[in-house]
C-alpha atoms as a PDB file:
ATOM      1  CA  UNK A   1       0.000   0.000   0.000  1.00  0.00           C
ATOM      2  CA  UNK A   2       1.181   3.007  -0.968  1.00  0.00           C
ATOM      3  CA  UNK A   3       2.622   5.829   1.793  1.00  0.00           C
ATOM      4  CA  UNK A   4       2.156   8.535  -1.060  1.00  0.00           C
ATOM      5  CA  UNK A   5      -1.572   7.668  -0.926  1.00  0.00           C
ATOM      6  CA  UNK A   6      -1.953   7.565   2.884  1.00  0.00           C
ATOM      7  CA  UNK A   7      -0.362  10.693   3.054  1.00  0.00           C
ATOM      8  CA  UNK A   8      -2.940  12.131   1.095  1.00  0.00           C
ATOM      9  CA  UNK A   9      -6.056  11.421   2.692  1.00  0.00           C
ATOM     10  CA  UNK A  10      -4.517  13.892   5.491  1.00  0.00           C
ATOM     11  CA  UNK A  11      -5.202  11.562   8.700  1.00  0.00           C
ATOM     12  CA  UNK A  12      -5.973   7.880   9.634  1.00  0.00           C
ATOM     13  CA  UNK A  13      -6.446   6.017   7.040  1.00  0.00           C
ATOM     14  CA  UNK A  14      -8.032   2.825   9.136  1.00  0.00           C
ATOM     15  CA  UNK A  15     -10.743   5.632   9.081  1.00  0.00           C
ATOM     16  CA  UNK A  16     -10.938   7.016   5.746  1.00  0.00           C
ATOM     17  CA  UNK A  17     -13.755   5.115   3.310  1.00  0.00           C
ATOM     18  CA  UNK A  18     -11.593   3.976   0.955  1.00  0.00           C
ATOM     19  CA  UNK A  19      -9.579   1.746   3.103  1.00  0.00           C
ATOM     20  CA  UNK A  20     -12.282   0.504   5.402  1.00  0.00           C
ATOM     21  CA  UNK A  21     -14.421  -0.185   2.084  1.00  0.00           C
ATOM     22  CA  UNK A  22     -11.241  -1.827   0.726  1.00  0.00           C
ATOM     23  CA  UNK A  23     -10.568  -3.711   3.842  1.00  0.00           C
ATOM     24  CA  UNK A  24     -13.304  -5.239   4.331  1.00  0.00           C
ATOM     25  CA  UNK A  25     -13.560  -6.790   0.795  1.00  0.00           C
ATOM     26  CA  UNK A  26     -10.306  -8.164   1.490  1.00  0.00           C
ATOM     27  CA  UNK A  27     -12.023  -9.908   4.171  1.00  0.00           C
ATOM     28  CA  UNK A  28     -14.548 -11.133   2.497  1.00  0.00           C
ATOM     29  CA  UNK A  29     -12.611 -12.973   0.154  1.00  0.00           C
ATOM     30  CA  UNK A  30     -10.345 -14.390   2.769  1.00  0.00           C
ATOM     31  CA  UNK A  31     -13.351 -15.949   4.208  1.00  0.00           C
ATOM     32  CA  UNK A  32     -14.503 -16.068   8.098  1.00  0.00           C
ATOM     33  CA  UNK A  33     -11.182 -18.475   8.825  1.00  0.00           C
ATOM     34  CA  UNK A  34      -9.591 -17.272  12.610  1.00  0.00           C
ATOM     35  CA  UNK A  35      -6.112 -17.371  13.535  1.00  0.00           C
ATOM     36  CA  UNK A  36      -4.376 -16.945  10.584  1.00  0.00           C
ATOM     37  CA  UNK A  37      -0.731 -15.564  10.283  1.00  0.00           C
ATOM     38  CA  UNK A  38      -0.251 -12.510   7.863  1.00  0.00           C
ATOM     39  CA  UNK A  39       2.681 -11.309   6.014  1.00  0.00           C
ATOM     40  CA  UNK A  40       1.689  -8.398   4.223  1.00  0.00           C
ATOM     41  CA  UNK A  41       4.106  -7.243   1.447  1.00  0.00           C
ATOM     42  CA  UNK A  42       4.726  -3.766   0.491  1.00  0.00           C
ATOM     43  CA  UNK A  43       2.715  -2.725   3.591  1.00  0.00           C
ATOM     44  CA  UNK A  44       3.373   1.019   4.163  1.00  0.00           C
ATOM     45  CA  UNK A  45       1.614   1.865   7.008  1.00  0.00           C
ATOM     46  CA  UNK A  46       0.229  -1.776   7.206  1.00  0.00           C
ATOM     47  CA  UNK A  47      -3.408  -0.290   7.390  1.00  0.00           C
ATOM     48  CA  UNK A  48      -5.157  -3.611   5.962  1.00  0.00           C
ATOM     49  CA  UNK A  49      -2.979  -6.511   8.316  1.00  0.00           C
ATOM     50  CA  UNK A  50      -4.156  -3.759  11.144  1.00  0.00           C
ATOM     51  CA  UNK A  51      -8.005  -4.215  10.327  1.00  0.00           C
ATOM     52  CA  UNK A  52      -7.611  -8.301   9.848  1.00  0.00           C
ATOM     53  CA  UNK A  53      -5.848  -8.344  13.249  1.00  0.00           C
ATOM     54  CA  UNK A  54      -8.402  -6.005  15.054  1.00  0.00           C
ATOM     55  CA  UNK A  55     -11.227  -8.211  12.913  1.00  0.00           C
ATOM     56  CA  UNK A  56     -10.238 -11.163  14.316  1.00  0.00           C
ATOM     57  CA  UNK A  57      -8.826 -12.758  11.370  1.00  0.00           C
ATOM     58  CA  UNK A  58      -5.364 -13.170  11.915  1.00  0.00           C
ATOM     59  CA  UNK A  59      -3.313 -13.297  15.328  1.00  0.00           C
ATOM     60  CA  UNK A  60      -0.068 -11.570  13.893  1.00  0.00           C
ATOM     61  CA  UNK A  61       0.972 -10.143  10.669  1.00  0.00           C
ATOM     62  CA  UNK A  62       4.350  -9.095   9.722  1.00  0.00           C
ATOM     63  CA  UNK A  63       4.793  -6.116   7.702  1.00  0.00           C
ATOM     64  CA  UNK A  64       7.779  -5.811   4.913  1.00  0.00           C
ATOM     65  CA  UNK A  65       8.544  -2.969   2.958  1.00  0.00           C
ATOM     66  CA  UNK A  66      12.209  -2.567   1.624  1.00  0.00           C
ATOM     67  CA  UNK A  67      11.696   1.273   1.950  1.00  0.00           C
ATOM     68  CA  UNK A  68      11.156   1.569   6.064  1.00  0.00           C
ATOM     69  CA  UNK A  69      13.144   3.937   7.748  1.00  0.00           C
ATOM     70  CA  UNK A  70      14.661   3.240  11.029  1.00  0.00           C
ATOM     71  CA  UNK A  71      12.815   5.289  12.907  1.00  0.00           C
ATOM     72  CA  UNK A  72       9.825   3.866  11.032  1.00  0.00           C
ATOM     73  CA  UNK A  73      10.615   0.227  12.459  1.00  0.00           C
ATOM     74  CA  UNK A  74      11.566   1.174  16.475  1.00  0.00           C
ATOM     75  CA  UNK A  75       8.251   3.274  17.199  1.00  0.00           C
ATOM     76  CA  UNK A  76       5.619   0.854  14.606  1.00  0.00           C
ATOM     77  CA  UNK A  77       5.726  -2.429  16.130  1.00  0.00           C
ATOM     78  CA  UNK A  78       2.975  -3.915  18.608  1.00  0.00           C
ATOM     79  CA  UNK A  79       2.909  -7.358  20.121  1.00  0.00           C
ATOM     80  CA  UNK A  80       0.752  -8.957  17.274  1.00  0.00           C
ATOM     81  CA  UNK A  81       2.383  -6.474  14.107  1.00  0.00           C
ATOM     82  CA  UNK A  82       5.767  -6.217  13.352  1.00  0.00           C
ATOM     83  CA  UNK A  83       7.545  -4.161  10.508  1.00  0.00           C
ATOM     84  CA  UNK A  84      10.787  -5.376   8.457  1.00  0.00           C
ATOM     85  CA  UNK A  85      12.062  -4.472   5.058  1.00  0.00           C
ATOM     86  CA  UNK A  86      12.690  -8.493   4.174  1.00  0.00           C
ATOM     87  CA  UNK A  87      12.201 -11.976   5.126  1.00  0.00           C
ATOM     88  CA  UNK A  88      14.307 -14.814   3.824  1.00  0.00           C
ATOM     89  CA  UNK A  89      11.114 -17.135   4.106  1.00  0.00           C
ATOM     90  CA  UNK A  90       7.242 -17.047   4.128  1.00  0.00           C
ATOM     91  CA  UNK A  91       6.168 -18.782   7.388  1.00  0.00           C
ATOM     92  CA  UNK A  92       2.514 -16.784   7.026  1.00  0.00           C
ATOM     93  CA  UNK A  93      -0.540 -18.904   5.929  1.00  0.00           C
ATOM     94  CA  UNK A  94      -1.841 -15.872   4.184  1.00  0.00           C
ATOM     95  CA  UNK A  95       0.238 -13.032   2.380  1.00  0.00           C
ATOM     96  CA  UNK A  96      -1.544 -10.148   1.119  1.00  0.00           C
ATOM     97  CA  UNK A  97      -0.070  -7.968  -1.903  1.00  0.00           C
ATOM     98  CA  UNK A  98      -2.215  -5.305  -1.683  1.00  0.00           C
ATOM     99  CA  UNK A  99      -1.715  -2.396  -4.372  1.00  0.00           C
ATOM    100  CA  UNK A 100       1.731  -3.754  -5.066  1.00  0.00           C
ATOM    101  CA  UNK A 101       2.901  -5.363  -8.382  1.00  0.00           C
ATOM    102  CA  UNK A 102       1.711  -2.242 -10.200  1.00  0.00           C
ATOM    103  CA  UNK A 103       4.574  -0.331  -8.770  1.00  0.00           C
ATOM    104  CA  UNK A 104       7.370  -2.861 -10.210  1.00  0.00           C
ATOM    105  CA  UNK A 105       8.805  -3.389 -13.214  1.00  0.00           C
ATOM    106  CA  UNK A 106       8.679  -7.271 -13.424  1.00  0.00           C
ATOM    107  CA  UNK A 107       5.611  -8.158 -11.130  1.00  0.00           C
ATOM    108  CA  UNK A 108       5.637 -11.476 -11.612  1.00  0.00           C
ATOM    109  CA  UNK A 109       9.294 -11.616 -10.322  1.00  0.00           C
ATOM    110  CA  UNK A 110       8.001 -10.463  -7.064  1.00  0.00           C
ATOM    111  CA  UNK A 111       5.359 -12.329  -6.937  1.00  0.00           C
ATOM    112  CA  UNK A 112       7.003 -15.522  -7.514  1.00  0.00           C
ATOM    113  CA  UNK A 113      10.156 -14.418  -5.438  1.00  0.00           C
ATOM    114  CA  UNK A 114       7.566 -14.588  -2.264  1.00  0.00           C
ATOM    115  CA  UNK A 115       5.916 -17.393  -3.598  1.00  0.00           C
ATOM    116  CA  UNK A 116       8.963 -19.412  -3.520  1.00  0.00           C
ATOM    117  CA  UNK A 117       9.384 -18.945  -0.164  1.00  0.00           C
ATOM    118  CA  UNK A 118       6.110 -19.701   0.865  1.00  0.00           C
ATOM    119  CA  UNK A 119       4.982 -23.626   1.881  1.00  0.00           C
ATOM    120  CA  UNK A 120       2.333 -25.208  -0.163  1.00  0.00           C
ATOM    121  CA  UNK A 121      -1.236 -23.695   0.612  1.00  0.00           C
ATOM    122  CA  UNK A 122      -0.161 -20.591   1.285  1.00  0.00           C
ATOM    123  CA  UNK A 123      -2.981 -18.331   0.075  1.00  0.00           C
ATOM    124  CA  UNK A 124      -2.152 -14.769  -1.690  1.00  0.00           C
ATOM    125  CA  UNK A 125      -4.311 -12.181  -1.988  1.00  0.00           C
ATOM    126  CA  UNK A 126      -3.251  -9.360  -4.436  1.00  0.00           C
ATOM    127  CA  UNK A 127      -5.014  -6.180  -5.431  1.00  0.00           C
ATOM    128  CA  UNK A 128      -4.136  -4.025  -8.176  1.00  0.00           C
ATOM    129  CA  UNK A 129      -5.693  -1.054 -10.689  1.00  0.00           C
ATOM    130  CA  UNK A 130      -7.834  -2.102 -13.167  1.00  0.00           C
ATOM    131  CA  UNK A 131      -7.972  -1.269 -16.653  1.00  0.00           C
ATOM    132  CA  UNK A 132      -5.507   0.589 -18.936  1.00  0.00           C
ATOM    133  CA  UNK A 133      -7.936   3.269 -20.000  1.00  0.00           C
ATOM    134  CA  UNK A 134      -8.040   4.411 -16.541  1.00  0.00           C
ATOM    135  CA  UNK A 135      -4.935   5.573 -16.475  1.00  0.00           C
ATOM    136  CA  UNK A 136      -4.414   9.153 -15.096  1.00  0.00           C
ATOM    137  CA  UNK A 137      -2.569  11.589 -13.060  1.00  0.00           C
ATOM    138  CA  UNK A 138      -3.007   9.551 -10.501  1.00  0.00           C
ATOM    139  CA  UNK A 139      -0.885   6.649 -11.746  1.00  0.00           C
ATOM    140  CA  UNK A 140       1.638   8.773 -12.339  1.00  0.00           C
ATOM    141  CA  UNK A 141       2.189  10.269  -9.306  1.00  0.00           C
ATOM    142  CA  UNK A 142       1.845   7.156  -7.401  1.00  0.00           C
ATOM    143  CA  UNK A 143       4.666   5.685  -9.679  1.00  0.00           C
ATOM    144  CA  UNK A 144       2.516   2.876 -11.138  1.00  0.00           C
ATOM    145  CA  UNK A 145       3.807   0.956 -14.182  1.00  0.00           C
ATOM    146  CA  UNK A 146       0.618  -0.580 -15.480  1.00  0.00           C
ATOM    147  CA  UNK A 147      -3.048  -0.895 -14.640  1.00  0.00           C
ATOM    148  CA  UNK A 148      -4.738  -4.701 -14.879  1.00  0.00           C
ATOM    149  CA  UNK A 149      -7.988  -6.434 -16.482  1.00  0.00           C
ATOM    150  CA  UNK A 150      -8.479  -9.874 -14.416  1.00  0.00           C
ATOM    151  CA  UNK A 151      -7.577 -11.753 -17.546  1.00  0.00           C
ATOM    152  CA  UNK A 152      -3.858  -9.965 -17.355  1.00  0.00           C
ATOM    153  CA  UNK A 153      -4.009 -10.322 -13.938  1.00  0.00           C
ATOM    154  CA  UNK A 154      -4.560 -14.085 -14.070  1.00  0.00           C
ATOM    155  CA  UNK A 155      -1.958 -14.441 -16.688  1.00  0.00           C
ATOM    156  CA  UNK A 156       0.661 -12.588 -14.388  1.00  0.00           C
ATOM    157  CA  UNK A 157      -0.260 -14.872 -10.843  1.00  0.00           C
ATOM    158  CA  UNK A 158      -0.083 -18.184 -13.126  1.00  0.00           C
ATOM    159  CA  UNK A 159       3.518 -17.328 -14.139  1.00  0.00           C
ATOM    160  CA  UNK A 160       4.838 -16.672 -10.742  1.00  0.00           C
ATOM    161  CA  UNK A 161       3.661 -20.402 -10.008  1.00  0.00           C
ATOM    162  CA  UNK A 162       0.594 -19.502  -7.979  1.00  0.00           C
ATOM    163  CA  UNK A 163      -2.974 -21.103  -9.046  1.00  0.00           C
ATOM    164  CA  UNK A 164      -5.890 -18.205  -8.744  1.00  0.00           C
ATOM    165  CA  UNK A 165      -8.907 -19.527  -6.767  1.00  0.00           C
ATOM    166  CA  UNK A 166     -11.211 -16.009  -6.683  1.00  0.00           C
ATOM    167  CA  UNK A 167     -11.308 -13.068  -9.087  1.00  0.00           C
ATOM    168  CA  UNK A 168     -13.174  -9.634  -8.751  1.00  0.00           C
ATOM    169  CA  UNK A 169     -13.574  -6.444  -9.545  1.00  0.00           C
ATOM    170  CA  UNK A 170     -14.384  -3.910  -6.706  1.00  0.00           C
ATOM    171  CA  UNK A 171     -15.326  -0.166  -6.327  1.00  0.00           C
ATOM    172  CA  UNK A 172     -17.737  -1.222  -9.497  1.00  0.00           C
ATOM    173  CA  UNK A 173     -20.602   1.434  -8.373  1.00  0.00           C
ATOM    174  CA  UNK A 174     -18.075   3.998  -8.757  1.00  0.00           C
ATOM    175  CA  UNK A 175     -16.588   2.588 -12.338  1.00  0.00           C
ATOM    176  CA  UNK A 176     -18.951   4.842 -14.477  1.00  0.00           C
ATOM    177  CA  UNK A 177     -18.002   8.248 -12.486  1.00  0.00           C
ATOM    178  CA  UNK A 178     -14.647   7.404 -12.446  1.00  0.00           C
ATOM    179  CA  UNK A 179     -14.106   6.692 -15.600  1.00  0.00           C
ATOM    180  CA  UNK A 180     -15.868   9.926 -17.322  1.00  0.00           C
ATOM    181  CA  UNK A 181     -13.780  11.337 -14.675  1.00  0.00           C
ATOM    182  CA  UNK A 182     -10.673  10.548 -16.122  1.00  0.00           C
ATOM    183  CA  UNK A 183     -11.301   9.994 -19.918  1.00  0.00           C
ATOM    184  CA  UNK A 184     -12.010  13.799 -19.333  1.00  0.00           C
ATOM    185  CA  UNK A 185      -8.528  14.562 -17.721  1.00  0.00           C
ATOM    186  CA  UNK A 186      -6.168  16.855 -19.046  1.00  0.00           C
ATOM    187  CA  UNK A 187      -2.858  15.717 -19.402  1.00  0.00           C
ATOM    188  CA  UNK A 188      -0.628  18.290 -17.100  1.00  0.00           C
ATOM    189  CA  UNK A 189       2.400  19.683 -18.435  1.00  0.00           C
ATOM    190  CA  UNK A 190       5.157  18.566 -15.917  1.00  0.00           C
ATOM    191  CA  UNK A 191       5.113  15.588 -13.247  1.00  0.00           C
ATOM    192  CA  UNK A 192       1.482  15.044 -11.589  1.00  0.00           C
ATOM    193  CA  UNK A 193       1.825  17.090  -8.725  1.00  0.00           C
ATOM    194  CA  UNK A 194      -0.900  14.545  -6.510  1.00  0.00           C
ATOM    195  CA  UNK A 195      -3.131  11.484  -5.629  1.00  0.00           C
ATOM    196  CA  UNK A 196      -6.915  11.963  -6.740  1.00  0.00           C
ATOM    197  CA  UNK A 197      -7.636  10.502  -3.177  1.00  0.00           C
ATOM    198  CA  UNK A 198      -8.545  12.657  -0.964  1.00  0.00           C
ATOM    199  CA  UNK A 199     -10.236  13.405   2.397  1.00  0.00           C
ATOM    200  CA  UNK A 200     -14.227  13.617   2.458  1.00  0.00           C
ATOM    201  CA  UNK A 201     -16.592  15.171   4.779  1.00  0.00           C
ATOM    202  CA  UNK A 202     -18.404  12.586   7.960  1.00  0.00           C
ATOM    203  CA  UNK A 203     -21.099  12.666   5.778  1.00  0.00           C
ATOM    204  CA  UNK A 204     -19.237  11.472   2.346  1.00  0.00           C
ATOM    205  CA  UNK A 205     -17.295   9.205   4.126  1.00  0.00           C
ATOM    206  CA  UNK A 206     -20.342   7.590   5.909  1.00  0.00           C
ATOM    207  CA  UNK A 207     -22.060   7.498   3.034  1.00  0.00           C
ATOM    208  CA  UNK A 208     -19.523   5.877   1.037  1.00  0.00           C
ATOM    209  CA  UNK A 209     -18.799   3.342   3.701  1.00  0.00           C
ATOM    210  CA  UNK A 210     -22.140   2.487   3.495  1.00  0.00           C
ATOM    211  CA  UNK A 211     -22.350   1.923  -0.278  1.00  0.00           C
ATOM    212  CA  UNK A 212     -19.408  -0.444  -0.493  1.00  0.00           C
ATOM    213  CA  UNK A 213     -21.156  -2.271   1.983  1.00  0.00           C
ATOM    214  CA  UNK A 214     -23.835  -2.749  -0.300  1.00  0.00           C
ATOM    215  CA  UNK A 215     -21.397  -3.652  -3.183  1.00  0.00           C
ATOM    216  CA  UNK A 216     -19.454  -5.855  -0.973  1.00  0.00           C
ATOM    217  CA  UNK A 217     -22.800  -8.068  -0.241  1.00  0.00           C
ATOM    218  CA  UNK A 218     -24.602  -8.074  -3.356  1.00  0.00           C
ATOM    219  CA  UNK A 219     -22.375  -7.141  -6.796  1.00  0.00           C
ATOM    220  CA  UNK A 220     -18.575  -8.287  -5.713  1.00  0.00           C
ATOM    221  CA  UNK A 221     -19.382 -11.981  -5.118  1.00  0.00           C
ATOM    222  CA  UNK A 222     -19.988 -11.818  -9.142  1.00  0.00           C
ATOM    223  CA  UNK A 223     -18.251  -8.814 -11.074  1.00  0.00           C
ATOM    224  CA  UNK A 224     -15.367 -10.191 -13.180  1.00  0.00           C
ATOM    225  CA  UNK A 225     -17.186  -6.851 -15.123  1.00  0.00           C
ATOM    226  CA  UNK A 226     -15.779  -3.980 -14.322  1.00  0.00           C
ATOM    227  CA  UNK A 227     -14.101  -2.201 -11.568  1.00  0.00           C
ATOM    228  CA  UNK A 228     -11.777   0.565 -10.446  1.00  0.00           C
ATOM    229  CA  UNK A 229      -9.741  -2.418  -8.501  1.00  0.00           C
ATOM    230  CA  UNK A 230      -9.220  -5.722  -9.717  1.00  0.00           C
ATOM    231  CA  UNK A 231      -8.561  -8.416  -6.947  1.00  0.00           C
ATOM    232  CA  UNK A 232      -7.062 -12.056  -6.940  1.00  0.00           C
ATOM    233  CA  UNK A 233      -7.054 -15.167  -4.261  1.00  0.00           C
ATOM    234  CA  UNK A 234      -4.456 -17.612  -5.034  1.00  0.00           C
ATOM    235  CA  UNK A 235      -2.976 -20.572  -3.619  1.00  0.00           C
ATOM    236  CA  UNK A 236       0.491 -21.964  -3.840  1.00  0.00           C
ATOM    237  CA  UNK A 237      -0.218 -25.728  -5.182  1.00  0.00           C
ATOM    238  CA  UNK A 238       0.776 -28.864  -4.178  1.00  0.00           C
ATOM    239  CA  UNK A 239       2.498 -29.684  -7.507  1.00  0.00           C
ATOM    240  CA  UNK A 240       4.957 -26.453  -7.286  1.00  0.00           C
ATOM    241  CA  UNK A 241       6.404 -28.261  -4.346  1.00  0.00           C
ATOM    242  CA  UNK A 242       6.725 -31.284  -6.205  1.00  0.00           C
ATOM    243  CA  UNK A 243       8.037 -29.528  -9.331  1.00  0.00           C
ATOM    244  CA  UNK A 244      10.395 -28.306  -7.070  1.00  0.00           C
ATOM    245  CA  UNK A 245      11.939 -31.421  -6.005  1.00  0.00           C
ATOM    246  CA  UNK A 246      14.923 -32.976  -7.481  1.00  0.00           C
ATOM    247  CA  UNK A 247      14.483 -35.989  -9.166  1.00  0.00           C
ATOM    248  CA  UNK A 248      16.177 -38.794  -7.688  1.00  0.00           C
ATOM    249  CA  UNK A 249      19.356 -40.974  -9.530  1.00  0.00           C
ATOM    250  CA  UNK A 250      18.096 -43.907 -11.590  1.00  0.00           C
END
């Protein structure tokens, strides 16, 4: 998750509609399971692994970005969150890749880099941007290298060896405005200057809360549509392991 877009919303962002509408999608695709361990990749702030904990969902999640700052690490960590800029192995059950692989050049390098380490089952759960068309101002400033339709999504998790269980789009009820939105931008003249998200009013961010909730429970079970995010569960197989194995002398 991005710390250029946190910083934009101007406050917490565990309370900001976006997130919270976000977060709780994630959780409905994870499912109701209890316990789980997180390792959440490219975590920023580590907004999302801070809902799951708090939602009962997982017990601990550790957050790695390569870009914390010392004083970032010492004053972040809690007794069930933790904050490190790499692990040598995956020892979560779940790791979440939450508005990620857009920011890299080879994302299914990354993706497969993590998923090497992980054990077989290991579930991932990725979000990126969806669709090409949508690209904006916004991209640019937040350094993205490409937006995704599920099918290019799909095509990018098989590479890195994982095997995609769930696919959605999300934020559909906002798709149409959105896109007018930006099909009507203007390109500027020098470097974007700033994220389109920003803060909203109690009442805007209630209200928006509110109809996310109603996407969440009626459209995103089904809308491989259209979307302003496009989401993926996947699950390390059982064959990678055994593709992994060497095969033994005649």
């Amino acid at each position: 998750m991005d710390l250029k877009e946190e910083k934009a919303i101007g406050g917490d962002p565990g309370a900001h509609w976006y997130y919270i509408a976000k977060g709780r999608a994630l959780h409905g695709l994870l499912g109701r399971k209890t316990g789980a361990a997180l390792l959440d990749v490219g975590a920023g702030s580590g907004v999302f692994s801070k809902m799951l904990v708090a939602d009962g969902f997982a017990d601990s999640a550790v957050c790695v970005d390569p870009n914390y700052e010392d004083e970032f690490l010492g004053r972040r960590a809690t007794d069930n969150i933790s904050y490190v800029r790499c692990v040598d192995k995956v020892e979560a059950d779940t790791v979440l890749m939450i508005d990620v692989i857009e920011h890299v050049d080879d994302d299914v390098a990354l993706m497969r880099d993590y998923a090497d380490k992980a054990a077989p089952g290991t579930r991932f759960l990725i979000s990126v941007p969806a669709f090409q068309f949508l690209w904006s101002s916004h991209d640019e400033f937040l350094e993205h290298r490409r937006r995704y339709t599920l099918e290019s999504l799909k095509r990018a998790v098989e590479a890195a060896g994982l095997a995609p269980v769930k696919m959605r789009y999300f934020f559909g009820l906002l798709f149409p405005a959105v896109a007018a939105m930006r099909l009507a931008e203007k390109k500027p003249d020098g470097p974007a200057q700033a994220s389109q998200l920003k803060p909203a009013p109690d009442w805007l961010n209630s209200a928006l809360i509110a109809v996310h909730d109603v996407e969440r429970l009626t459209l995103f079970p089904f809308n491989r549509l259209a979307g302003v995010s496009a989401f993926c569960l996947a699950e390390k197989p059982e064959a990678a392991a055994a593709l992994a194995q060497p095969k033994a002398a005649a």
